[in-house]
PDB file of N, CA and C in Angstrom:
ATOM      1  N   UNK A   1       3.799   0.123   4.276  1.00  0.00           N
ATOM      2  CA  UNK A   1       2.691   0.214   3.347  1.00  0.00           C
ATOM      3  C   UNK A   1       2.495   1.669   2.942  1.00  0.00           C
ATOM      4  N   UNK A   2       2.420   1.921   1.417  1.00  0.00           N
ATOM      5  CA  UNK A   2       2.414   3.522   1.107  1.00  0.00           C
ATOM      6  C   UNK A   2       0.984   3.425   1.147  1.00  0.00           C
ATOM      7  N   UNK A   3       0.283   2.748   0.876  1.00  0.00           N
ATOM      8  CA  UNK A   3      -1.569   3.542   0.914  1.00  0.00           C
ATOM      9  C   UNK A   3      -2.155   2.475   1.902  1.00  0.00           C
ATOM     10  N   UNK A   4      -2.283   2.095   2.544  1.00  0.00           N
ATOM     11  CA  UNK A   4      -2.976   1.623   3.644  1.00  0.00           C
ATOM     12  C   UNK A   4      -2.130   1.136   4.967  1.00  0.00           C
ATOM     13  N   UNK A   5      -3.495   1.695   5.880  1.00  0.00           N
ATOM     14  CA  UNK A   5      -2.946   1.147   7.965  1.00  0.00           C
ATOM     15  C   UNK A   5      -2.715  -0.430   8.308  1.00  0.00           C
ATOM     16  N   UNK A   6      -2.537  -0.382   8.745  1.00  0.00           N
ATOM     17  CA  UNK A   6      -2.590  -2.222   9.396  1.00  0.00           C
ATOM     18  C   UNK A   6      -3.840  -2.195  10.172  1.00  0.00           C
ATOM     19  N   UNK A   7      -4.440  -1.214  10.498  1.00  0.00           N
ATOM     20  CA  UNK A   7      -5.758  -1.510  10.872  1.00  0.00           C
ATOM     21  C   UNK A   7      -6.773  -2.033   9.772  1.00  0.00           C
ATOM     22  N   UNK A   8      -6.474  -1.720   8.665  1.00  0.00           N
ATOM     23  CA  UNK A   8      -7.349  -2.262   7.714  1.00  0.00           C
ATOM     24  C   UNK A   8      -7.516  -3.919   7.398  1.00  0.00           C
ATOM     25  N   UNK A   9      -6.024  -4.543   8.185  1.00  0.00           N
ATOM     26  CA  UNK A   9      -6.045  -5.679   7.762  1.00  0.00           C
ATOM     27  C   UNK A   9      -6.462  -6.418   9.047  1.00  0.00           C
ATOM     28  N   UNK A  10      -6.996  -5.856   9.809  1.00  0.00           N
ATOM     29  CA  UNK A  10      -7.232  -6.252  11.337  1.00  0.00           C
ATOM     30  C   UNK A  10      -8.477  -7.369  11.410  1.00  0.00           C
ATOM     31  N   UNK A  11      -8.324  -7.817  11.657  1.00  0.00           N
ATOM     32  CA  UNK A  11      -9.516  -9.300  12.016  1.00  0.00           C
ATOM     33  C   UNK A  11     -10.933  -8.589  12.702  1.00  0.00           C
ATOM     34  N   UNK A  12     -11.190  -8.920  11.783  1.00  0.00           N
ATOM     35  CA  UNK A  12     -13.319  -7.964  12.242  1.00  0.00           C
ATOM     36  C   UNK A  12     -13.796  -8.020  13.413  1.00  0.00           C
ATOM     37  N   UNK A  13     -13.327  -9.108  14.140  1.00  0.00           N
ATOM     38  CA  UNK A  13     -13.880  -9.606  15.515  1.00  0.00           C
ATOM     39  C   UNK A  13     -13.859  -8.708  16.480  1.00  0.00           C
ATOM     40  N   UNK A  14     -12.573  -7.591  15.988  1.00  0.00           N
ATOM     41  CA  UNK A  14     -12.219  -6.964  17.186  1.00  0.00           C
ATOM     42  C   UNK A  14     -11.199  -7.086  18.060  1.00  0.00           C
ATOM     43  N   UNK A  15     -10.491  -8.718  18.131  1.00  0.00           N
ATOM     44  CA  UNK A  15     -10.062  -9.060  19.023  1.00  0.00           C
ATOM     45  C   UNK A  15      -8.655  -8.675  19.094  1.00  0.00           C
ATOM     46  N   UNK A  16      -8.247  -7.751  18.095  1.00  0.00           N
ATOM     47  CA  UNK A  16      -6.664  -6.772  18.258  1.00  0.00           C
ATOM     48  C   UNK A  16      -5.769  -7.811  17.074  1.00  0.00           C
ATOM     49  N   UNK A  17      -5.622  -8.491  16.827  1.00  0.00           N
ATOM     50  CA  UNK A  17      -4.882  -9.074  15.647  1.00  0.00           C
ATOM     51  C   UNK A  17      -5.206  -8.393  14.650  1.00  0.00           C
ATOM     52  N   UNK A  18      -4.246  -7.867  13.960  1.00  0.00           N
ATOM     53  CA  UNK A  18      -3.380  -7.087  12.861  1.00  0.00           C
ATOM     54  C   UNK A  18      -2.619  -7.537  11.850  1.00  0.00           C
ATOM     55  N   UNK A  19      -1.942  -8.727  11.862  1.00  0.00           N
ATOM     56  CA  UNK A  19      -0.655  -9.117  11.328  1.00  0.00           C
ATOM     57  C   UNK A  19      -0.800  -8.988   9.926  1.00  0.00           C
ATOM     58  N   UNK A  20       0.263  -8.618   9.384  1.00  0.00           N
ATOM     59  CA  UNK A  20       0.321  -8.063   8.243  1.00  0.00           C
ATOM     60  C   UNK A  20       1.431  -8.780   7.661  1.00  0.00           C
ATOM     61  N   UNK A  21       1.613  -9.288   6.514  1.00  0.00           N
ATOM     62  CA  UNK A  21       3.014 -10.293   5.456  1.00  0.00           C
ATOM     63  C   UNK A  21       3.349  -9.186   5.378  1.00  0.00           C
ATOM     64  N   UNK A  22       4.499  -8.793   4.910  1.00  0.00           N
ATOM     65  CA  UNK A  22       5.344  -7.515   4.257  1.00  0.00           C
ATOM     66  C   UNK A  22       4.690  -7.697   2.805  1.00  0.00           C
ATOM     67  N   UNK A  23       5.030  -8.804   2.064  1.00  0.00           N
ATOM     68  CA  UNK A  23       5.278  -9.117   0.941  1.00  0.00           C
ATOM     69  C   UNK A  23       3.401  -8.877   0.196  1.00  0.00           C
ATOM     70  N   UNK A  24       3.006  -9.450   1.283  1.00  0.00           N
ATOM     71  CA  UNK A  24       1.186  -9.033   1.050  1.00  0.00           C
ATOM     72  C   UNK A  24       0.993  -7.573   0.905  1.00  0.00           C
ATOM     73  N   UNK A  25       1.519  -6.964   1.660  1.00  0.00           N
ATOM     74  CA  UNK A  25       1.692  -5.230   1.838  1.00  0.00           C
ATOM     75  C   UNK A  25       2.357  -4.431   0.342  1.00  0.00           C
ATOM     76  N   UNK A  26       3.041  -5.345   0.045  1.00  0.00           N
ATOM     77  CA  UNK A  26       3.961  -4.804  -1.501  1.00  0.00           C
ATOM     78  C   UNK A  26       2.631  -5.004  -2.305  1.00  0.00           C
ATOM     79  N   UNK A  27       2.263  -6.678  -2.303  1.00  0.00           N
ATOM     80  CA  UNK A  27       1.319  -6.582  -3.803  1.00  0.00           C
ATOM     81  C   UNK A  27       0.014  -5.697  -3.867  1.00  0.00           C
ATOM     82  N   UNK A  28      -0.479  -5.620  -2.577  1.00  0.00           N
ATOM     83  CA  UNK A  28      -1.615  -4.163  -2.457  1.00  0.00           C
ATOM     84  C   UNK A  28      -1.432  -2.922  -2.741  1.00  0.00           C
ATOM     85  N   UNK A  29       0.031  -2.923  -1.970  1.00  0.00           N
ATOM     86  CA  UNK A  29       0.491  -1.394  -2.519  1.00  0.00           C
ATOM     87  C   UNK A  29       0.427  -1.323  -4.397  1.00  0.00           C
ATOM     88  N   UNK A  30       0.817  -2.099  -4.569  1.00  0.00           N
ATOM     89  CA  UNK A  30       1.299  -2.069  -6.424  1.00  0.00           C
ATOM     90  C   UNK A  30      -0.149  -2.039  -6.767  1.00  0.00           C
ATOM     91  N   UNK A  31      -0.957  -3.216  -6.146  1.00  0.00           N
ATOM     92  CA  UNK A  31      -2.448  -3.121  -6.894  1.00  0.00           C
ATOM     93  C   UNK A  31      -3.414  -1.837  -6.980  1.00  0.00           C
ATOM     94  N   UNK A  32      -2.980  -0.930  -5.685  1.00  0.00           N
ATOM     95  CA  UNK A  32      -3.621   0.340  -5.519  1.00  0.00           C
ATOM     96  C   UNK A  32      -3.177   1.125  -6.755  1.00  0.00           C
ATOM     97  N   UNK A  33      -1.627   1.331  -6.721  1.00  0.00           N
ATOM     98  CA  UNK A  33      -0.697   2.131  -7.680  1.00  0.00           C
ATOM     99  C   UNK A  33      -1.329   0.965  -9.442  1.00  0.00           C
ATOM    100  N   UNK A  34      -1.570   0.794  -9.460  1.00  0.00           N
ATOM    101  CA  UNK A  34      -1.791  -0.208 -11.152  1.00  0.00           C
ATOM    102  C   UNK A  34      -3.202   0.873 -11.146  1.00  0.00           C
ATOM    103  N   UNK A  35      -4.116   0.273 -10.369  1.00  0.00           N
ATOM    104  CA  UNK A  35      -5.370   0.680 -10.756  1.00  0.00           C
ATOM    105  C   UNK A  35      -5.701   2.190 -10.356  1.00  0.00           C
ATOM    106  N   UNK A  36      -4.641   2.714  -9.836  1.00  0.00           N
ATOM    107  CA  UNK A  36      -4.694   4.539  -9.039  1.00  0.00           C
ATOM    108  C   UNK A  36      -6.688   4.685  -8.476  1.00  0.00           C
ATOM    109  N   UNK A  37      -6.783   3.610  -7.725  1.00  0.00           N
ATOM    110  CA  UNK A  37      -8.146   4.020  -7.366  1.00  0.00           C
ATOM    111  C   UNK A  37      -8.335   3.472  -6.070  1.00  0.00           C
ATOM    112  N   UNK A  38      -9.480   3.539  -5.085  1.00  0.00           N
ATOM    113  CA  UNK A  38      -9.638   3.664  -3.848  1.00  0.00           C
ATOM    114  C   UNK A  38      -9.541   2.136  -4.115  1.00  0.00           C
ATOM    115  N   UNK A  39      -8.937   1.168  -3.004  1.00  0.00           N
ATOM    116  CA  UNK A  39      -8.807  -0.398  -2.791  1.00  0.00           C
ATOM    117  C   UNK A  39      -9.342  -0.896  -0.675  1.00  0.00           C
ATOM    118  N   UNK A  40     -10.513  -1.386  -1.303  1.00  0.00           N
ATOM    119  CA  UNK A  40     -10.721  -1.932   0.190  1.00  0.00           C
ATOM    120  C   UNK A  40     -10.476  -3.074   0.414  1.00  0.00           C
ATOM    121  N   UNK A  41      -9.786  -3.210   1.524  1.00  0.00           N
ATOM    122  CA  UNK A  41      -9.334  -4.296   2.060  1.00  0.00           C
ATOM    123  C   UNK A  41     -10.827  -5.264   3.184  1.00  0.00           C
ATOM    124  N   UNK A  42     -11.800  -5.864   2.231  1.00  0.00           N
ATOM    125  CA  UNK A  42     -13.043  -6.515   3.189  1.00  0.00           C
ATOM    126  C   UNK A  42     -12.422  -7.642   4.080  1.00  0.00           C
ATOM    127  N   UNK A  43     -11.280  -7.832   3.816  1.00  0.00           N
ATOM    128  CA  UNK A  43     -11.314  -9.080   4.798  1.00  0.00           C
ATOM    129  C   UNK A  43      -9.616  -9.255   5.044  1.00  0.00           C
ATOM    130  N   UNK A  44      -8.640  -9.227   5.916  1.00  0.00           N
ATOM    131  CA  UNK A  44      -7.544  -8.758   6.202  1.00  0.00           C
ATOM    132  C   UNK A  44      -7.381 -10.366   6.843  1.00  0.00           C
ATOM    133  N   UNK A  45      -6.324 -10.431   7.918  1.00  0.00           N
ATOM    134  CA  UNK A  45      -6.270 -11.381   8.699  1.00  0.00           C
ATOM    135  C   UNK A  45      -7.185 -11.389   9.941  1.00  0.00           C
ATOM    136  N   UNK A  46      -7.421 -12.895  10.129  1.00  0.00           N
ATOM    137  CA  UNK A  46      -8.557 -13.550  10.891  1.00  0.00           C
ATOM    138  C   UNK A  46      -7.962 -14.506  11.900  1.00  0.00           C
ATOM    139  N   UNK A  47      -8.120 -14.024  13.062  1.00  0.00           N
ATOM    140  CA  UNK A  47      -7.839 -15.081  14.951  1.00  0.00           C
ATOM    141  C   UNK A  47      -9.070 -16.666  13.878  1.00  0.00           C
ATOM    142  N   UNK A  48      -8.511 -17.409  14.848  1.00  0.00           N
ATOM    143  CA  UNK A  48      -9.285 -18.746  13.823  1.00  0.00           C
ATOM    144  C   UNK A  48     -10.745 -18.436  14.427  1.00  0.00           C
ATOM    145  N   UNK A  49     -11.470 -17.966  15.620  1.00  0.00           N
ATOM    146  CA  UNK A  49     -12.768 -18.119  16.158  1.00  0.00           C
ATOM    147  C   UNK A  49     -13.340 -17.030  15.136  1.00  0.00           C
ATOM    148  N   UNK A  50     -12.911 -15.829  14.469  1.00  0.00           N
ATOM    149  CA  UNK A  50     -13.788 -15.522  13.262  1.00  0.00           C
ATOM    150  C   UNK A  50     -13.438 -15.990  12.549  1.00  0.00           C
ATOM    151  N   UNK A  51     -12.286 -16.692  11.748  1.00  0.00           N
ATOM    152  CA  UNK A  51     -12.700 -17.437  10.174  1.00  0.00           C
ATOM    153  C   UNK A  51     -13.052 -18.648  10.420  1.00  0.00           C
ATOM    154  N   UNK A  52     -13.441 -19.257  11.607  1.00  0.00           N
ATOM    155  CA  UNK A  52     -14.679 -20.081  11.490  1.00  0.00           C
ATOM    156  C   UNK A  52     -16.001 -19.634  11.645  1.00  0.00           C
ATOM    157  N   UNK A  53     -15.986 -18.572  12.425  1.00  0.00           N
ATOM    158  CA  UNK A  53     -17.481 -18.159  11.892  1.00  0.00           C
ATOM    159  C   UNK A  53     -17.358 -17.425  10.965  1.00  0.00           C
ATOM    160  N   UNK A  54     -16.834 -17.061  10.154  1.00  0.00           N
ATOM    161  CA  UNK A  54     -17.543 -16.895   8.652  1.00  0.00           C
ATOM    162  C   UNK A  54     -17.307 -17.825   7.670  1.00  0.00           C
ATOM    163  N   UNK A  55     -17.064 -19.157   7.949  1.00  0.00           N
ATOM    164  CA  UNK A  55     -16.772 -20.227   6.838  1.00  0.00           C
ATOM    165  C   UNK A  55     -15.623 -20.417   6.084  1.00  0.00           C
ATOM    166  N   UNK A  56     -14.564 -19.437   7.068  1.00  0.00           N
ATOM    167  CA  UNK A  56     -13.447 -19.358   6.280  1.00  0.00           C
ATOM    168  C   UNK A  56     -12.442 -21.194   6.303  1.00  0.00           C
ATOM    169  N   UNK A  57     -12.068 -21.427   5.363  1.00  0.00           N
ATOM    170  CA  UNK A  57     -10.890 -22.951   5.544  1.00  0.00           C
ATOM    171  C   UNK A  57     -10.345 -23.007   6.470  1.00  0.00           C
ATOM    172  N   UNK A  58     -10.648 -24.424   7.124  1.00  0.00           N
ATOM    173  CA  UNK A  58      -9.744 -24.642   7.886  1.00  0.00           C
ATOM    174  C   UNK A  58      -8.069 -24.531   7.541  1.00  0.00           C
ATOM    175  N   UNK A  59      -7.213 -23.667   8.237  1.00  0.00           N
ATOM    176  CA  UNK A  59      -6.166 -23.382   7.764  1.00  0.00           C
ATOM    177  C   UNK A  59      -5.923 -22.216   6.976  1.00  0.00           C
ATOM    178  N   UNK A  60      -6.725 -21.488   6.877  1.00  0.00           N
ATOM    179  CA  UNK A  60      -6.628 -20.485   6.063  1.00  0.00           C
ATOM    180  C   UNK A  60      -5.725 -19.508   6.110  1.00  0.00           C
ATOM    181  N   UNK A  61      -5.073 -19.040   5.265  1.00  0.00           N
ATOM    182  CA  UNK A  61      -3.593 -18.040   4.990  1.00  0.00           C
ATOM    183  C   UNK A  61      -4.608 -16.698   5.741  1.00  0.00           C
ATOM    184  N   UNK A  62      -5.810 -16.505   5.761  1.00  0.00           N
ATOM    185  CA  UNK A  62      -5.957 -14.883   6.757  1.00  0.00           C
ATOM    186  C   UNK A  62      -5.591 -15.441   7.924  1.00  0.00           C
ATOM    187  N   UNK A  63      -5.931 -16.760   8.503  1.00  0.00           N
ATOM    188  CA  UNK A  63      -5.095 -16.741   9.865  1.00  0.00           C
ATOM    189  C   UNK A  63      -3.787 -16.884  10.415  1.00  0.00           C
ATOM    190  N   UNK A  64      -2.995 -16.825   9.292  1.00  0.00           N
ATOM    191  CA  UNK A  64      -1.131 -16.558   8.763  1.00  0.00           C
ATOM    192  C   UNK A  64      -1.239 -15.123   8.783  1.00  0.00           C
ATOM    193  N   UNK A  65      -2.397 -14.392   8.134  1.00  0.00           N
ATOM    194  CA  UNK A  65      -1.550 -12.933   8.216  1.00  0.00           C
ATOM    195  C   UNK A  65      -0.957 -12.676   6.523  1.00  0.00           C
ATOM    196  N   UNK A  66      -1.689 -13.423   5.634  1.00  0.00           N
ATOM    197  CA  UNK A  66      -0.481 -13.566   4.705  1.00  0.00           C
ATOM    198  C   UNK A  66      -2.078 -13.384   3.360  1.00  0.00           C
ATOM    199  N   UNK A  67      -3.080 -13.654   3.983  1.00  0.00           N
ATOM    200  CA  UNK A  67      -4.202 -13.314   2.824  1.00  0.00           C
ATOM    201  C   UNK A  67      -4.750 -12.012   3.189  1.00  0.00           C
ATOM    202  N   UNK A  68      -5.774 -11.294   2.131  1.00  0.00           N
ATOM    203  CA  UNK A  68      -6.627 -10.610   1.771  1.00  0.00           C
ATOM    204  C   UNK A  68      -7.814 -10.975   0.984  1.00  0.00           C
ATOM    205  N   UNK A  69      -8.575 -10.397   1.353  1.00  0.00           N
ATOM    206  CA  UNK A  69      -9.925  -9.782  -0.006  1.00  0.00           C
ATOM    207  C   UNK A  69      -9.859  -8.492  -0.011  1.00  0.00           C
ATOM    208  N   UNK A  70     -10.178  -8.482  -1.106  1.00  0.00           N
ATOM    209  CA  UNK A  70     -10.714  -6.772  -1.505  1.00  0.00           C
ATOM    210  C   UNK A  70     -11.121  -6.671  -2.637  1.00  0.00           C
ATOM    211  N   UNK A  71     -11.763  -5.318  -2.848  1.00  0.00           N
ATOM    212  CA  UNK A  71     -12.178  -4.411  -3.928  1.00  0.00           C
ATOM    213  C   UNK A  71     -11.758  -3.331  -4.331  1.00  0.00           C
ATOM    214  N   UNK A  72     -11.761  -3.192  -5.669  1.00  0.00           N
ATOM    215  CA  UNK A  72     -11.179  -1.733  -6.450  1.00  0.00           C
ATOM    216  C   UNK A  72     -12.011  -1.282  -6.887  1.00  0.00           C
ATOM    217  N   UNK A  73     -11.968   0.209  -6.713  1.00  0.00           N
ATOM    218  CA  UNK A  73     -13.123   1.394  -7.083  1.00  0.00           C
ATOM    219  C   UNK A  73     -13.185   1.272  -8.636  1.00  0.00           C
ATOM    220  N   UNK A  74     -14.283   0.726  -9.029  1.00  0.00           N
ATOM    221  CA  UNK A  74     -14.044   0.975 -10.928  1.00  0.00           C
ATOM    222  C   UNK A  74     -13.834  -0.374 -11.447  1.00  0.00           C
ATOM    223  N   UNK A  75     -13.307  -0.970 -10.726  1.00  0.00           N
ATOM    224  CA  UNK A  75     -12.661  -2.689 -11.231  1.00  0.00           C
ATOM    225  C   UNK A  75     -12.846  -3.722 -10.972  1.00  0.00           C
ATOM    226  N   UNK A  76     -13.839  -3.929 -11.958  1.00  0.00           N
ATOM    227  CA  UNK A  76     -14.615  -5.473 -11.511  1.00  0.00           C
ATOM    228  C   UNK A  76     -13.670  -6.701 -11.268  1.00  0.00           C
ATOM    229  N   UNK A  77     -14.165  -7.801 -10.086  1.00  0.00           N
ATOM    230  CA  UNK A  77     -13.415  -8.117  -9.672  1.00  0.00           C
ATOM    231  C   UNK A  77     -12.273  -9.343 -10.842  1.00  0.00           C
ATOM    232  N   UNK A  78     -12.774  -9.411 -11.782  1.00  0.00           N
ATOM    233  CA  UNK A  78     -12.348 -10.402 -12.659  1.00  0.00           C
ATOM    234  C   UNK A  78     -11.066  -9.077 -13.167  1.00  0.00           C
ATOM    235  N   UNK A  79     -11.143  -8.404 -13.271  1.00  0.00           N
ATOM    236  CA  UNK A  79     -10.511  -7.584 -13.768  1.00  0.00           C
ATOM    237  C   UNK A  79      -8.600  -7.188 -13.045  1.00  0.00           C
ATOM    238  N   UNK A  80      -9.164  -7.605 -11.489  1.00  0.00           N
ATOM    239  CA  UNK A  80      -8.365  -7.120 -10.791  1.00  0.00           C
ATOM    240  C   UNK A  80      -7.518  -8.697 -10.699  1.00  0.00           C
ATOM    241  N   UNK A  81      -8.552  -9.841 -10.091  1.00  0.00           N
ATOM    242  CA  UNK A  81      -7.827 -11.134 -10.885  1.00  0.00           C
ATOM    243  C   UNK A  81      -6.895 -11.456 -12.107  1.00  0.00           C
ATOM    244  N   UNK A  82      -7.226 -11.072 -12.991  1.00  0.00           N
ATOM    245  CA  UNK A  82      -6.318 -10.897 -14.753  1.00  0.00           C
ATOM    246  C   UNK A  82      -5.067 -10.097 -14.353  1.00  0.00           C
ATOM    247  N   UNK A  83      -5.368  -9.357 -13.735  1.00  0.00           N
ATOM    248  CA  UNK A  83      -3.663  -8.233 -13.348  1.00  0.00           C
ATOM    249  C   UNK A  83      -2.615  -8.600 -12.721  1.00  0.00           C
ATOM    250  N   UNK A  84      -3.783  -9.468 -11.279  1.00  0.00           N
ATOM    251  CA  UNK A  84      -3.142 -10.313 -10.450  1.00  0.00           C
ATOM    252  C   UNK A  84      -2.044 -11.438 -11.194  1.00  0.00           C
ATOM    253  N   UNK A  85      -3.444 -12.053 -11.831  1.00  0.00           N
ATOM    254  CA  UNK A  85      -2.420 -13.246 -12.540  1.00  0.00           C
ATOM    255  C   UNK A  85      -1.372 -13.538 -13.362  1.00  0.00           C
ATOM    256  N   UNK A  86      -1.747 -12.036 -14.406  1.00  0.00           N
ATOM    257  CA  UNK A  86      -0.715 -11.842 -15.671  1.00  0.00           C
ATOM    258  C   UNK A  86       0.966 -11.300 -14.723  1.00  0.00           C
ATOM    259  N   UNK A  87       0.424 -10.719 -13.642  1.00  0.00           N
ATOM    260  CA  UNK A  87       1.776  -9.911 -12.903  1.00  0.00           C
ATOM    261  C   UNK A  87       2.478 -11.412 -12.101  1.00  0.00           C
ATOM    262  N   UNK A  88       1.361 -12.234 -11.409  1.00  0.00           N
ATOM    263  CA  UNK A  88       2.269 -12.699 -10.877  1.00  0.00           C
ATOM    264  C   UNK A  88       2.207 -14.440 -11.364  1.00  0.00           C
ATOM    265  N   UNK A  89       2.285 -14.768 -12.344  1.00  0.00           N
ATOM    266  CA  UNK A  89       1.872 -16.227 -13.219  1.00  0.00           C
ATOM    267  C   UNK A  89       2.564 -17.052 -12.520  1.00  0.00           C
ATOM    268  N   UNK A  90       3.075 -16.971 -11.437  1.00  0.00           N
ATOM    269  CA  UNK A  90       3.841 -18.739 -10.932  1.00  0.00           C
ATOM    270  C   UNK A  90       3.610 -18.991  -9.534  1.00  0.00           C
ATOM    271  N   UNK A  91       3.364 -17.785  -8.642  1.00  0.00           N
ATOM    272  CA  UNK A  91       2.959 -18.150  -7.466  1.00  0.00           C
ATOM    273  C   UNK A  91       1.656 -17.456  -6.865  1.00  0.00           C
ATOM    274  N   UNK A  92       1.728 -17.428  -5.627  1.00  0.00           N
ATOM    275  CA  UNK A  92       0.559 -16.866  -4.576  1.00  0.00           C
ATOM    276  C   UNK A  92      -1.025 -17.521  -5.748  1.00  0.00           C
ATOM    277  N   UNK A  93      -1.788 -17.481  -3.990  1.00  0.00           N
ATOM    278  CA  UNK A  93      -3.008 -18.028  -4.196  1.00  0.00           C
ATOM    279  C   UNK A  93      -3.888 -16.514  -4.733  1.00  0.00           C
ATOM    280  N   UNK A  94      -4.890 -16.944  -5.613  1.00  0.00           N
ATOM    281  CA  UNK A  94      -5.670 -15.643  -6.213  1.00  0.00           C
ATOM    282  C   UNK A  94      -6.840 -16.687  -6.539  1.00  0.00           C
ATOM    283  N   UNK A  95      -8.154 -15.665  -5.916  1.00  0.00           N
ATOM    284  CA  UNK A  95      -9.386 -16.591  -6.282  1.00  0.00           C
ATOM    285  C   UNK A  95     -10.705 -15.088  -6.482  1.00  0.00           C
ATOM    286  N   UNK A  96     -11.123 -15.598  -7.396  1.00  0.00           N
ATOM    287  CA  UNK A  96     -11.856 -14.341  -7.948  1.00  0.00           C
ATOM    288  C   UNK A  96     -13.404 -14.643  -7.664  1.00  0.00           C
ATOM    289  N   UNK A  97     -14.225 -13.739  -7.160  1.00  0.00           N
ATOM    290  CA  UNK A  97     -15.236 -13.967  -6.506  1.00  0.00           C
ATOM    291  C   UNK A  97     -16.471 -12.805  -6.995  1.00  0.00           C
ATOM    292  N   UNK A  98     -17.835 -12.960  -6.943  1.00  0.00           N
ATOM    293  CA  UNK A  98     -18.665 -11.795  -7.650  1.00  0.00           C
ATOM    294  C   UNK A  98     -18.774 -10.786  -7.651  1.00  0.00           C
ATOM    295  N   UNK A  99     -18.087 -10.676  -6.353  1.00  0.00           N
ATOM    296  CA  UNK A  99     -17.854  -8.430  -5.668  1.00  0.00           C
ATOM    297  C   UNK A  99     -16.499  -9.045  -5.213  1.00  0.00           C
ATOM    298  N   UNK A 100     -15.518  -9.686  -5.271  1.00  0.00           N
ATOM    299  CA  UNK A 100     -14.238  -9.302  -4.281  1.00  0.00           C
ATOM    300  C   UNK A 100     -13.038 -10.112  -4.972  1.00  0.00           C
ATOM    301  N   UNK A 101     -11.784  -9.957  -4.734  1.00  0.00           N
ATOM    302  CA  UNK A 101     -11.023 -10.872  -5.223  1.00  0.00           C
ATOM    303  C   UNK A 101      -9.620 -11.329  -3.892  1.00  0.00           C
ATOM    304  N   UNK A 102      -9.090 -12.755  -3.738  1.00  0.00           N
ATOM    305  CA  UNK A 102      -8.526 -13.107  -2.765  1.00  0.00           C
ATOM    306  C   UNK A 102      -7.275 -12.974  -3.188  1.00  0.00           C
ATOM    307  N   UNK A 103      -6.497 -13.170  -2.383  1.00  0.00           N
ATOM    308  CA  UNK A 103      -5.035 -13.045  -3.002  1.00  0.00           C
ATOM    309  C   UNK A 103      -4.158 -12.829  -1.628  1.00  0.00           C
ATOM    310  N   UNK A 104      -3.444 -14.120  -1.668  1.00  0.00           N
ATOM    311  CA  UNK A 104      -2.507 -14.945  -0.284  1.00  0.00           C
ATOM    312  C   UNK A 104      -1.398 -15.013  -1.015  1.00  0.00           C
ATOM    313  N   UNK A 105       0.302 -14.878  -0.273  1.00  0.00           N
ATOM    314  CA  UNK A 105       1.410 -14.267  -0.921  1.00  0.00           C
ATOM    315  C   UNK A 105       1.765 -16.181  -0.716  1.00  0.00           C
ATOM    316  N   UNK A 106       1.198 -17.156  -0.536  1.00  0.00           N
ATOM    317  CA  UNK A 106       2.114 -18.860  -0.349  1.00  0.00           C
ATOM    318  C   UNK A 106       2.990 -18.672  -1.198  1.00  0.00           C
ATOM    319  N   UNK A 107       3.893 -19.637  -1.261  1.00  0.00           N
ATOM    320  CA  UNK A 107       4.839 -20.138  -1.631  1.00  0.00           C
ATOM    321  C   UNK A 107       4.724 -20.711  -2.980  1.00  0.00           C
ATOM    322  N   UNK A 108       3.357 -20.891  -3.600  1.00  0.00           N
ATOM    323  CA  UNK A 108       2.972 -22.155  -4.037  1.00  0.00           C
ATOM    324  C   UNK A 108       1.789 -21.364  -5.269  1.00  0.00           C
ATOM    325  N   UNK A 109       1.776 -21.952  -6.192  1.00  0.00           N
ATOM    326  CA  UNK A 109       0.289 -21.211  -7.046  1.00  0.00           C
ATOM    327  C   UNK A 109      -0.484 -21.831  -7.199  1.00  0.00           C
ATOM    328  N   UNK A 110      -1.526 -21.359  -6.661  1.00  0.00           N
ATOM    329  CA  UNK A 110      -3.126 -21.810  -6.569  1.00  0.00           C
ATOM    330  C   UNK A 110      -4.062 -20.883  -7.209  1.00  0.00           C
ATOM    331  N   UNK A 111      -4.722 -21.303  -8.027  1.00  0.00           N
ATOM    332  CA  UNK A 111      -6.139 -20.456  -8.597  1.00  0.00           C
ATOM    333  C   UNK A 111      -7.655 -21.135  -8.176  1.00  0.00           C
ATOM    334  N   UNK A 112      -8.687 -20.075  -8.576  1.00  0.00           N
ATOM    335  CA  UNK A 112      -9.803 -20.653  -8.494  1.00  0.00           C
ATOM    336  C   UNK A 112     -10.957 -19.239  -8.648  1.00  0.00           C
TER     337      UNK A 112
END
């Protein structure tokens, strides 16, 4: 990863899980480099006992290691969605939200 730790993608709980996709690591990197502005990573991968307590899906790609949320300094989140989508139109999950935007590297394309 050229601009961010693997601690950033670390599960909030505390409980030492890190795991990081490679391929998740590329499209952040590019999303930092597109928008050249500070990108926080709010929500990285999740052990399943926190993404059930925060309401996350059962099954959810942060507990693969393979999702994110975040925010871009300057770039509302619809904004960062449209970049997402126009760059990558056939796969990975992207779901755009009022302060944050999701974006899981699946196999498969999902919006919302």
């Amino acid at each position: 990863m050229k601009y961010f730790k693997r601690s950033e993608f670390a599960c909030k709980c505390g409980c030492g899980l890190d795991t990081v996709d490679y391929e998740l690591a590329k499209v952040v990197d590019n999303l930092r480099e597109h928008f050249n502005a500070p990108t926080v990573i709010t929500s990285g991968c999740r052990c399943e006992e926190h993404n059930k307590s925060v309401g996350g899906a059962k099954g959810s790609k942060h507990t693969l290691g393979i999702a994110c949320d975040l925010k871009v300094a300057g770039a509302n989140p619809r904004q960062v969605y449209d970049y997402l989508d126009n760059k990558y139109p056939d796969n990975y999950g992207l779901g755009v939200y009022s302060s944050w935007v999701h974006i899981d590297v699946r196999h498969t394309r999902a919006r919302w």
